[in-house]
Protein backbone atom coordinates (compact mmCIF):
# COMPACT_ATOMS: atom_id res chain seq x y z
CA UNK A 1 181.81 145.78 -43.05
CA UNK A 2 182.43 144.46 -39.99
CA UNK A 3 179.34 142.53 -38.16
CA UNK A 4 178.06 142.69 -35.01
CA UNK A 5 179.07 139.15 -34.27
CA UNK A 6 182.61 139.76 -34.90
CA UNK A 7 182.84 142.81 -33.01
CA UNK A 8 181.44 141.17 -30.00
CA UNK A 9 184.50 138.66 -30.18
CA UNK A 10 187.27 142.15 -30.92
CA UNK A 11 185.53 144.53 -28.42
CA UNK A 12 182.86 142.90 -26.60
CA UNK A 13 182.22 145.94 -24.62
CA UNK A 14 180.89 148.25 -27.40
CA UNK A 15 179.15 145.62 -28.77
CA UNK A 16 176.88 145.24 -24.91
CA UNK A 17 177.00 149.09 -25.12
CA UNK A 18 175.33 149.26 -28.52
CA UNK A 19 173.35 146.29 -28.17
CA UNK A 20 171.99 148.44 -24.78
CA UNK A 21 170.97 151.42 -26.60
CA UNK A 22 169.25 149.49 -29.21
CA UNK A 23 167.53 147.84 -27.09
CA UNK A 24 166.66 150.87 -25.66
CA UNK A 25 165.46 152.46 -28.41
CA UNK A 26 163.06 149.98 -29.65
CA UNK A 27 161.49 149.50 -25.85
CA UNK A 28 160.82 153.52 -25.84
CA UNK A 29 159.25 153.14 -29.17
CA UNK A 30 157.13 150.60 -27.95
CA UNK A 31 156.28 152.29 -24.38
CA UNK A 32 155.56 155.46 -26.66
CA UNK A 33 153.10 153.40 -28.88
CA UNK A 34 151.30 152.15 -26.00
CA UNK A 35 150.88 155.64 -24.40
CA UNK A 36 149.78 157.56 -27.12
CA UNK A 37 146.98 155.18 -27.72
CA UNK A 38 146.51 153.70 -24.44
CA UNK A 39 142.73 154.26 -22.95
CA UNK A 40 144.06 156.80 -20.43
CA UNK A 41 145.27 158.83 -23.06
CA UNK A 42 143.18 162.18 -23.75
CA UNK A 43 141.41 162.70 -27.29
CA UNK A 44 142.94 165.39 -28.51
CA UNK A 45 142.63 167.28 -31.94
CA UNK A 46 140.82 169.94 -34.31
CA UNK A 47 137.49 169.91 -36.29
CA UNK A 48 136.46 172.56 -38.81
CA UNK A 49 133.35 174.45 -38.28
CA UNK A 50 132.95 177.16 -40.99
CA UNK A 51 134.51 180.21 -39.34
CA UNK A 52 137.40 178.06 -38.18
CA UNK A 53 139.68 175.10 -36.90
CA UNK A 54 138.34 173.92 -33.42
CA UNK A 55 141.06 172.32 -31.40
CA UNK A 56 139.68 169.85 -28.36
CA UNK A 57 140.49 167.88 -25.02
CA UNK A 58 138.29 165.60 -24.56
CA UNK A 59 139.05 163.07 -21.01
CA UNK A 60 139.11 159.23 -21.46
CA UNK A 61 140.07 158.28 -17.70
CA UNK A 62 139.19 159.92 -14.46
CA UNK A 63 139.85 159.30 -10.61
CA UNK A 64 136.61 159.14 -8.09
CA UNK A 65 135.44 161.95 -6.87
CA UNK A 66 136.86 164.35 -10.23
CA UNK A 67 134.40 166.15 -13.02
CA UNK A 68 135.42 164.51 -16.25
CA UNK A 69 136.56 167.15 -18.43
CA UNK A 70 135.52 167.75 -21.90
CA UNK A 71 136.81 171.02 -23.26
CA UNK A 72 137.34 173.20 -26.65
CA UNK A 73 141.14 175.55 -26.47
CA UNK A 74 141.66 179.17 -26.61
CA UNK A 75 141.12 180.72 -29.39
CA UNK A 76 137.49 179.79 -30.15
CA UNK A 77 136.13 180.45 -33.29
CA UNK A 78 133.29 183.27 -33.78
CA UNK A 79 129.69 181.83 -33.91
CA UNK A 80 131.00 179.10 -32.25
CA UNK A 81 128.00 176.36 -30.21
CA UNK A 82 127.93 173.30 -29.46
CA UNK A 83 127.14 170.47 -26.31
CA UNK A 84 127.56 167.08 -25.61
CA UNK A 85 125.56 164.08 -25.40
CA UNK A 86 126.31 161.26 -22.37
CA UNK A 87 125.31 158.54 -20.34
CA UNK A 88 126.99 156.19 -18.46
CA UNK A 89 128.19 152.92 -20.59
CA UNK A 90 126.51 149.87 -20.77
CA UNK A 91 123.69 151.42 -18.92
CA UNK A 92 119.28 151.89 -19.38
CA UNK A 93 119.82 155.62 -18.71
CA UNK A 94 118.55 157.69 -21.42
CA UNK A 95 121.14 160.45 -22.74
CA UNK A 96 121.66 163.59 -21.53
CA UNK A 97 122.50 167.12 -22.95
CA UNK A 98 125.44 169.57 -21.51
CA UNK A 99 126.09 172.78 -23.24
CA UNK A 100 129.16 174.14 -23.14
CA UNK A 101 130.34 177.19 -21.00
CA UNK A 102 129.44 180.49 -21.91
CA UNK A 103 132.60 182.11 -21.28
CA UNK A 104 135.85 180.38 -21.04
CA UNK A 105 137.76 179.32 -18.15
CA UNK A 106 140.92 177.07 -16.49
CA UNK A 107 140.80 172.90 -16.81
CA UNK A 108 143.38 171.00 -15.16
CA UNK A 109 143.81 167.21 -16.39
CA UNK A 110 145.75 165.12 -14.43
CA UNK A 111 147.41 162.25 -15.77
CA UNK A 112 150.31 160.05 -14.28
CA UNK A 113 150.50 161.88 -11.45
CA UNK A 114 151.08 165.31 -13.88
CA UNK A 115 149.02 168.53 -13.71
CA UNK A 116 148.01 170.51 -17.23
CA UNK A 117 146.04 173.40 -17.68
CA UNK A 118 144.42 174.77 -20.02
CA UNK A 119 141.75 177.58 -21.11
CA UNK A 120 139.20 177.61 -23.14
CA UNK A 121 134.99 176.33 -22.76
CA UNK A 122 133.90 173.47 -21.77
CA UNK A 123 131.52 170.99 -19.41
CA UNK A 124 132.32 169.01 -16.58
CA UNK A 125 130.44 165.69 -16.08
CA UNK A 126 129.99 164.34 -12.59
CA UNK A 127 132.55 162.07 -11.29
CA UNK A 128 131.00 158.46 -11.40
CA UNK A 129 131.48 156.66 -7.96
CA UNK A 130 131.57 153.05 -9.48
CA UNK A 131 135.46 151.56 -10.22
CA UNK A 132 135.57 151.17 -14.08
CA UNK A 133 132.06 152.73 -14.31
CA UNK A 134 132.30 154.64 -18.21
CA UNK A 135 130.89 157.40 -19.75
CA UNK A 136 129.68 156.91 -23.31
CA UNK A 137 129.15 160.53 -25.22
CA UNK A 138 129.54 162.60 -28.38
CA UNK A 139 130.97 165.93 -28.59
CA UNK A 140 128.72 168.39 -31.61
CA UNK A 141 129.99 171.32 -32.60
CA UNK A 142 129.06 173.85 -34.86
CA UNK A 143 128.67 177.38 -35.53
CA UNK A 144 125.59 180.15 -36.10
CA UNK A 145 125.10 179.27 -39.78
CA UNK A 146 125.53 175.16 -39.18
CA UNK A 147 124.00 172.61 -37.46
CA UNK A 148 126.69 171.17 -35.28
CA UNK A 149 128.06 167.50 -35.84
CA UNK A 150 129.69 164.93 -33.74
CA UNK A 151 133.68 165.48 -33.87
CA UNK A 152 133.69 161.40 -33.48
CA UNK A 153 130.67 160.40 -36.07
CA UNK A 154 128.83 157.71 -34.87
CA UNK A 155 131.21 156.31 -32.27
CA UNK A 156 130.55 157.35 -28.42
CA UNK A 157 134.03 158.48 -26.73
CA UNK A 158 134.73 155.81 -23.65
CA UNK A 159 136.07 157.42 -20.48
CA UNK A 160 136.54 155.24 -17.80
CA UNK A 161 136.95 155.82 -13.69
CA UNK A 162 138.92 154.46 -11.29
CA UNK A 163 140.02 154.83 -7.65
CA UNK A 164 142.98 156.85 -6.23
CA UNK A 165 146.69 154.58 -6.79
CA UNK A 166 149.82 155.35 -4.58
CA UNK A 167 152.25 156.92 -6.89
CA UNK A 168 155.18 154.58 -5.08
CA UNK A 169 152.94 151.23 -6.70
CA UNK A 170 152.46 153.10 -10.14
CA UNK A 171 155.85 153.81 -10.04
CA UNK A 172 157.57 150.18 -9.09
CA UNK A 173 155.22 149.02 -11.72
CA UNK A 174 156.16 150.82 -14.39
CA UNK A 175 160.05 150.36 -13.70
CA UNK A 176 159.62 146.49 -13.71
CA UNK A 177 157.30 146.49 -16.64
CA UNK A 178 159.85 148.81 -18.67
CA UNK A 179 162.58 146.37 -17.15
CA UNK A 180 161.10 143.49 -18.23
CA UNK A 181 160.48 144.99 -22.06
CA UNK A 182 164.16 146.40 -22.09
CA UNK A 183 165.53 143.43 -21.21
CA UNK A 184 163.38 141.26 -23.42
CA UNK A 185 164.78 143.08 -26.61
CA UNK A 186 168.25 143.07 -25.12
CA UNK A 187 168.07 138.97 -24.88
CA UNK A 188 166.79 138.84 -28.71
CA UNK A 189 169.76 140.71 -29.66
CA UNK A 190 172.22 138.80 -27.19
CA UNK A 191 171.16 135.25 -29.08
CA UNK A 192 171.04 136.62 -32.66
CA UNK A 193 175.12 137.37 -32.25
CA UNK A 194 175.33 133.79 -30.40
CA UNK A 195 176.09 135.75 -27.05
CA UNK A 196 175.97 135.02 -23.26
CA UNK A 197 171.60 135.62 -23.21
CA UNK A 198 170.89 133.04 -20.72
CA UNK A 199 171.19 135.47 -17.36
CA UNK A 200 169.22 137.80 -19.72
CA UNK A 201 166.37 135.56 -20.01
CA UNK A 202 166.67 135.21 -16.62
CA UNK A 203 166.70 138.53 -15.55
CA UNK A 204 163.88 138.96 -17.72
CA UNK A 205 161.47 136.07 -16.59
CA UNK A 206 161.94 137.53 -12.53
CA UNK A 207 160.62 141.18 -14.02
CA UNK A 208 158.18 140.01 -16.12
CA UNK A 209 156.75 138.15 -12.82
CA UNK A 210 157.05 140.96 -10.04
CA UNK A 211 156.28 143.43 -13.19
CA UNK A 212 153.15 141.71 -14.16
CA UNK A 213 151.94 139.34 -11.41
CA UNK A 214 152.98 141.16 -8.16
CA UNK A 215 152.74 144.99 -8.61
CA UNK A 216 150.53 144.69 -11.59
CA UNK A 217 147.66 143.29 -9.43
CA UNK A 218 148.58 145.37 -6.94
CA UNK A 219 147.64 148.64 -8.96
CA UNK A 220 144.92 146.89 -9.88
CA UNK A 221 143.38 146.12 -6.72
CA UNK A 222 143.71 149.92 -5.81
CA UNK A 223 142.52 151.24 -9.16
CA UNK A 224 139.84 148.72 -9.68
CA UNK A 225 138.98 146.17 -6.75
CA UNK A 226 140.10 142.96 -8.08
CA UNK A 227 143.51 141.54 -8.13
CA UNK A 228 143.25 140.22 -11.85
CA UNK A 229 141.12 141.02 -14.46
CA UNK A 230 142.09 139.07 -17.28
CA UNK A 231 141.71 135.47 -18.62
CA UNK A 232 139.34 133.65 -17.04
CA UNK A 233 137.20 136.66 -14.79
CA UNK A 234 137.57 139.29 -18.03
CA UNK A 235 139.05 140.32 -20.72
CA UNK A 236 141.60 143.25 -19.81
CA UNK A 237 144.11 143.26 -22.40
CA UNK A 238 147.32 144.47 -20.21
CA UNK A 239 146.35 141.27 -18.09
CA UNK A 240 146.15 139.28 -21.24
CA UNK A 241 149.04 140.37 -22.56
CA UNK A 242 151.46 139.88 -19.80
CA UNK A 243 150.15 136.47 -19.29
CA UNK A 244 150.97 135.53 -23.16
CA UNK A 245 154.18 137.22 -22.34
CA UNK A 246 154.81 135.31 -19.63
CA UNK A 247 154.01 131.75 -21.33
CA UNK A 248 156.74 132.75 -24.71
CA UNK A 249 159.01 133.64 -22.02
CA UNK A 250 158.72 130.71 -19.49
CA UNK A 251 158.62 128.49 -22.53
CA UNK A 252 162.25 129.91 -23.72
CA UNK A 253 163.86 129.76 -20.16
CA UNK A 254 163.00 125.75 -20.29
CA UNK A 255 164.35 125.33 -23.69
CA UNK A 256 167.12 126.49 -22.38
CA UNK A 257 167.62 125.18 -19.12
CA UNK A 258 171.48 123.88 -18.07
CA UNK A 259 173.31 122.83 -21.55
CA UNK A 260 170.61 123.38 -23.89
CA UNK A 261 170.61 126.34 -26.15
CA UNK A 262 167.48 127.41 -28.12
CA UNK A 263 167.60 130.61 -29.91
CA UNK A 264 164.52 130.10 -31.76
CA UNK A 265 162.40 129.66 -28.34
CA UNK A 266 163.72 133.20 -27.52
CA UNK A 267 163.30 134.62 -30.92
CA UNK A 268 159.45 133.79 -31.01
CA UNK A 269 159.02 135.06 -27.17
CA UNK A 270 160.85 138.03 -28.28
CA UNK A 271 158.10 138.59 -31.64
CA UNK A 272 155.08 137.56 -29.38
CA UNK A 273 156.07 140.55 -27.25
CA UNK A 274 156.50 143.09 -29.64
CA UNK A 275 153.57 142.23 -31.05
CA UNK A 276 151.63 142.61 -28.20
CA UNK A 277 153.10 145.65 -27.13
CA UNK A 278 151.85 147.57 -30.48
CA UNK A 279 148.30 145.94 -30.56
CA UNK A 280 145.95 149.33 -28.94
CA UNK A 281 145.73 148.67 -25.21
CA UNK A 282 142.37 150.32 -25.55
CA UNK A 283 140.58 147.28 -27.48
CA UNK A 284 139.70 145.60 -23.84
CA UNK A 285 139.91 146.84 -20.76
CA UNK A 286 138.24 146.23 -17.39
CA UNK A 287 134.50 148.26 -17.48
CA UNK A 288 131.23 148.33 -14.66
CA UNK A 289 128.16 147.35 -16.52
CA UNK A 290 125.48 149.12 -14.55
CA UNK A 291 123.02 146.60 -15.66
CA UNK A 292 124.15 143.35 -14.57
CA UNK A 293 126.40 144.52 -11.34
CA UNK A 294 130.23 143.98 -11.60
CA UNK A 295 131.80 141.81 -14.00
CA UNK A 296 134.23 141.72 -16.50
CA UNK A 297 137.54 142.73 -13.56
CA UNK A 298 135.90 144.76 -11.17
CA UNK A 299 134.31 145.01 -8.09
CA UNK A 300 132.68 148.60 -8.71
């Protein structure tokens, strides 16, 4: 069977083409990774009460000046009770009870700039006024003949707030950021057949920088008030992580600067950023602590 490095020397243009799409591929698994369990990224799922399955929405990121939605889907079990328990994170306040709604009714979450409804009972906390001020709270649910329990056990649900972000910054963001990751994979593959990857690494370093370092901080000043919230004023992991990005990266383009040619520098930037792109985003992230002021990336 022919290998990939010999078909890049018969037909070097199939070989870029499937190189492309594998590359591709692996950066959409990634991106797909990242959403799904990103912090913005809704809790959604069912818990069994005795007359039935209970399927929820429950909102982990808000914009100023919105309820936060917390909701239980059409059809709703018979019997069916519950409420929810909250306070805002890293807080003094004591907790506070919500039922939910009597009869059921529309909830629109936005996310990325998309609109979804959907019916069914539920509460609406206040919209917090602080950027990356948090809710801490546990949804109970139950039925007439049980006492109701938390869907989550004995760990709060986070949702975090932040201010309104132009769609056009979101949006150049994201294209560099998927740029950058698309074109990281595509220089790993370019040096493991002994190909042209130096303009790749190139390429790669200059979206990595206006990605990560220019429009990154830029959606963070709008979304949060600061311009960086990583290493050394917090701990926000997307900062983090395109930093250590970054480093690999700028490490490989010097090891291969003019004549020199070292695959291995690439190889390891190419790991480090894989394995940073499926590490949760939601371990850190910027947060208001109402007790000591801002701190930690934000200016509240």
């Amino acid at each position: 069977m022919i290998s990939l490095k010999e078909l890049a020397g018969k037909k070097p243009w199939l070989t870029s083409l499937t190189l492309w799409i594998l590359a591709g591929a692996l950066t959409l698994r990634a991106v797909l990774f990242q959403e799904s369990t990103g912090p913005t990224h809704p809790l959604k799922g069912e818990f069994k009460i005795v007359t039935g399955q209970v399927r929820f929405n429950f909102s982990r990121s808000e914009t100023i000046g919105s309820s936060l939605n917390i909701m239980i889907l059409d059809p709703i079990p018979d019997g069916f009770r519950g409420f929810v328990k909250y306070r805002r994170y890293k807080s003094d306040d004591d907790w506070r009870i919500a039922s939910f709604s009597a009869i059921s009714e529309e909830f629109t979450f936005v996310r990325h700039g998309r609109a979804e409804v959907a019916t069914g009972r539920g509460i609406r906390l206040p919209s917090l006024q602080e950027r990356a001020g948090k809710y801490e709270y546990f949804v109970y649910l139950g039925d007439a003949m049980t006492e109701p329990l938390s869907v989550t056990g004995d760990k709060a649900v986070l949702a975090r707030y932040k201010a309104e972000v132009p769609a056009w910054a979101i949006a150049i963001h994201v294209f560099l950021i998927f740029a950058a990751l698309i074109l990281s994979v595509r220089t790993v593959l370019e040096a493991m057949i002994d190909g042209n990857f130096k303009w790749l690494l190139g390429a790669n370093v200059i979206a990595l920088l206006l990605g990560g370092f220019v429009f990154g901080p830029l959606v963070q000043k709008y979304a949060f008030g600061v311009w960086w919230s990583g290493i050394p004023y917090g701990h926000d992991w997307t900062d983090n992580k395109v930093l250590v990005e970054l480093i690999f990266w700028d490490a490989a383009l010097i090891l291969n600067r003019g004549a020199k040619r070292n695959k291995c520098a690439v190889y390891l930037a190419g790991i480090v950023t894989l394995l940073v792109y499926f590490i949760p985003p939601s371990i850190f992230w910027s947060e208001f602590d109402y007790r000591t002021g801002p701190g930690h990336g934000t200016t509240g």
